[in-house]
N, C-alpha and C. Protein backbone atom coordinates (compact mmCIF):
# COMPACT_ATOMS: atom_id res chain seq x y z
N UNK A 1 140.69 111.57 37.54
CA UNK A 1 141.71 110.69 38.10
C UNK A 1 141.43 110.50 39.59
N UNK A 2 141.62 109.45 40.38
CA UNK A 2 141.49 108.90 41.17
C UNK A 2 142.41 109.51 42.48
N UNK A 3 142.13 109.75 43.36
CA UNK A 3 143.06 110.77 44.63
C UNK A 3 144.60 109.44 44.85
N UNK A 4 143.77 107.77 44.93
CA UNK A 4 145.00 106.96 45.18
C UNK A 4 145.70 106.92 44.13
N UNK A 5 145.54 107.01 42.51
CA UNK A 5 146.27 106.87 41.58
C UNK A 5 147.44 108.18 41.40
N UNK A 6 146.86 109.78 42.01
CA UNK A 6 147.26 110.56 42.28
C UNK A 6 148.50 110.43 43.08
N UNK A 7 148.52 109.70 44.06
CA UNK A 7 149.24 109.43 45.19
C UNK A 7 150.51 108.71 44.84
N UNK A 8 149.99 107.75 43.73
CA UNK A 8 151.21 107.05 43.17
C UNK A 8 152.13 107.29 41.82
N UNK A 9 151.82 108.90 41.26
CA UNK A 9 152.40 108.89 40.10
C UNK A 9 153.64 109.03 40.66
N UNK A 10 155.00 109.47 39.69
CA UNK A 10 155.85 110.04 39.92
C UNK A 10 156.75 110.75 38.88
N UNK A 11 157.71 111.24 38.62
CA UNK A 11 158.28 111.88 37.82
C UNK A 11 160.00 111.22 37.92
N UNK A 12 160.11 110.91 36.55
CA UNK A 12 161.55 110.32 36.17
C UNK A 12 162.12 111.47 35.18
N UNK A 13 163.21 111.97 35.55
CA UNK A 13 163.68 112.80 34.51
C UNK A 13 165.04 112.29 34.30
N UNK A 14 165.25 112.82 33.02
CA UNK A 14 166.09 112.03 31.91
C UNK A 14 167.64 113.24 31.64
N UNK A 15 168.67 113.43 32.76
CA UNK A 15 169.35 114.39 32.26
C UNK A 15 170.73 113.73 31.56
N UNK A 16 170.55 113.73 30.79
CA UNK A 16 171.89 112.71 29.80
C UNK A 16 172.56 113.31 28.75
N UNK A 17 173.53 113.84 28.44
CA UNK A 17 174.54 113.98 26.90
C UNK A 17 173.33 113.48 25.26
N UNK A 18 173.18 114.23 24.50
CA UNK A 18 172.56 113.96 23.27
C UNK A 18 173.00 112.31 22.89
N UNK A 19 172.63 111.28 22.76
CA UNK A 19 172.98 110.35 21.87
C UNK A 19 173.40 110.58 20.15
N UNK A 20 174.24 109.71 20.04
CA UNK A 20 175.35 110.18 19.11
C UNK A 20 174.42 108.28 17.84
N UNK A 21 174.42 108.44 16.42
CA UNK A 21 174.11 107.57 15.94
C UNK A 21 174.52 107.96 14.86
N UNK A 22 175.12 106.95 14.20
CA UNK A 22 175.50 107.02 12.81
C UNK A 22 177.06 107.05 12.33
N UNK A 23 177.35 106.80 11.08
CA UNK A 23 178.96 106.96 10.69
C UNK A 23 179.36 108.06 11.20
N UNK A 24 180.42 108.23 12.08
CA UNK A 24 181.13 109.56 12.50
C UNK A 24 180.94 110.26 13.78
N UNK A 25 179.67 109.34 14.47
CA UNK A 25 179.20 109.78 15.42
C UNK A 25 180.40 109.17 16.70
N UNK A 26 181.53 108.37 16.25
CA UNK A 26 182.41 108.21 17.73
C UNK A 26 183.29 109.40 17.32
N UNK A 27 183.34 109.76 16.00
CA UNK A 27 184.31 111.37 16.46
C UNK A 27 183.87 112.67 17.28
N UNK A 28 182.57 112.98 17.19
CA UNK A 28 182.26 113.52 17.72
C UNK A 28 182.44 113.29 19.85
N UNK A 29 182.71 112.13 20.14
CA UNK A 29 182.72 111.81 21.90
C UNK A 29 184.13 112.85 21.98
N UNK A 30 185.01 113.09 21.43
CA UNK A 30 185.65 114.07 22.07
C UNK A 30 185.39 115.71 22.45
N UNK A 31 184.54 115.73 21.14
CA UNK A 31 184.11 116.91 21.40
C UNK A 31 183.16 116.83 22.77
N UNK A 32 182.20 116.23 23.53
CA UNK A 32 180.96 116.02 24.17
C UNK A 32 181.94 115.63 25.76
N UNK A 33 183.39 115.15 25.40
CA UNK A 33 183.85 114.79 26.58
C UNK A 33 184.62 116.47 27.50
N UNK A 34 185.35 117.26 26.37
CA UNK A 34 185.74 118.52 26.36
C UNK A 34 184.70 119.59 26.99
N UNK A 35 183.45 119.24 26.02
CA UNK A 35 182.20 120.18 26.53
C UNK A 35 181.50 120.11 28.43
N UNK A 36 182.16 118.89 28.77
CA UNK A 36 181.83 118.62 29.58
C UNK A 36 182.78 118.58 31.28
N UNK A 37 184.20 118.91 30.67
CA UNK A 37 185.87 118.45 30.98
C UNK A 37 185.36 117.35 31.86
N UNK A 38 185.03 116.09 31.17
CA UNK A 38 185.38 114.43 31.63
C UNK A 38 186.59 114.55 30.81
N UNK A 39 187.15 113.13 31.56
CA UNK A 39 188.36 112.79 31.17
C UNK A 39 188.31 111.01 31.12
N UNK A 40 186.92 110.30 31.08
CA UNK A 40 186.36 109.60 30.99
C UNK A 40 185.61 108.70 30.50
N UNK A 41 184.51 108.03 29.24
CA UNK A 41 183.07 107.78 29.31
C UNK A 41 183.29 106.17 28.96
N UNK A 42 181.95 106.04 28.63
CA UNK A 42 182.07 104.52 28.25
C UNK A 42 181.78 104.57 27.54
N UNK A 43 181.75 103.58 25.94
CA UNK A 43 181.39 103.91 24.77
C UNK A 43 180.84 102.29 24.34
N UNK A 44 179.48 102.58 24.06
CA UNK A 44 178.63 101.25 23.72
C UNK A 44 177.88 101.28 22.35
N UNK A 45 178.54 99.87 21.83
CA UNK A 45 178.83 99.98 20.05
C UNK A 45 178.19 98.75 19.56
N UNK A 46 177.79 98.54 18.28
CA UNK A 46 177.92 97.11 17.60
C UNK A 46 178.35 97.23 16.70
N UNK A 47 179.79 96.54 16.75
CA UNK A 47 180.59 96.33 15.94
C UNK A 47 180.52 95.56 14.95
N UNK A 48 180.55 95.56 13.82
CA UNK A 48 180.54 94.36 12.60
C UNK A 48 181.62 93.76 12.49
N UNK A 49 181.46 92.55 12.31
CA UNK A 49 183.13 91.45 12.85
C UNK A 49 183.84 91.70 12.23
N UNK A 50 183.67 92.58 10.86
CA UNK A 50 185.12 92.99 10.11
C UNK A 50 185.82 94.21 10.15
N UNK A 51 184.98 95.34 10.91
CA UNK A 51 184.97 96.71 11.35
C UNK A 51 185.88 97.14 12.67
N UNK A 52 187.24 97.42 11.93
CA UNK A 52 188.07 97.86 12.82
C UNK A 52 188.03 99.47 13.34
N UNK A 53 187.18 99.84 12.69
CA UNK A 53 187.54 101.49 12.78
C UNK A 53 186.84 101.93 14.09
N UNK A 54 185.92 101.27 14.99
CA UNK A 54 185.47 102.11 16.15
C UNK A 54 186.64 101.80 16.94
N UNK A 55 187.11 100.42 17.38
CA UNK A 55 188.36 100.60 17.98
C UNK A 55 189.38 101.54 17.78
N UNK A 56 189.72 102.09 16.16
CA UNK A 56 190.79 103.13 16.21
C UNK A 56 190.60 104.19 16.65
N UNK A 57 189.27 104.58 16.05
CA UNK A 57 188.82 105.77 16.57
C UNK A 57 188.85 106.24 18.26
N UNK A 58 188.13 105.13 18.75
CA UNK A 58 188.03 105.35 20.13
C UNK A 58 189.27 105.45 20.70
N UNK A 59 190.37 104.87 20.37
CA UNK A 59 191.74 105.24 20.57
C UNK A 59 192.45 106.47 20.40
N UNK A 60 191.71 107.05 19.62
CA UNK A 60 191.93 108.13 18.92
C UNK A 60 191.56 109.43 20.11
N UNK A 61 190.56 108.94 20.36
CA UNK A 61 189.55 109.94 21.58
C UNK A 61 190.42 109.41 22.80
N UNK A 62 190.81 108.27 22.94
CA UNK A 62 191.65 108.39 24.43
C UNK A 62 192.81 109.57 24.41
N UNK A 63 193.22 109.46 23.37
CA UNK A 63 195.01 109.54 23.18
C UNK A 63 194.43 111.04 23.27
N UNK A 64 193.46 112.06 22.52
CA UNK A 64 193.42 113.08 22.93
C UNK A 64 193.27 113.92 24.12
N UNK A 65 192.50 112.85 24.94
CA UNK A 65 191.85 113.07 26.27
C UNK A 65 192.78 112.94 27.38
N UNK A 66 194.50 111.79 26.97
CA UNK A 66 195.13 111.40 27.97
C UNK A 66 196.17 112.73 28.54
């Protein structure tokens, strides 16, 4: 390797909460918010236009958290 290519690497590190995927995975944000005492997060979804249940849920996780 090259001394200038040397010069220009750098290091990105990644410190973030496990990502959550799959049916059941917004019940689990209370647990991950507790583990953490936020009282907070943002929650980024794709919803299917007939799929009411992440909205309840996530309601569900406020109301515990409030």
């Amino acid at each position: 390797m090259s001394e200038a290519r040397k010069q220009n690497e750098s290091v990105f590190t990644w410190a973030a909460p496990p990502l959550k995927f799959g049916d059941g995975a917004i019940d689990e944000i209370g647990l991950e918010l507790a583990a953490r005492d936020l009282t907070s997060c943002l929650i980024l979804t794709v919803v299917p236009p007939r799929s009411w249940r992440v909205p309840y849920a996530a309601s569900r996780v406020r109301a515990a958290f409030s």
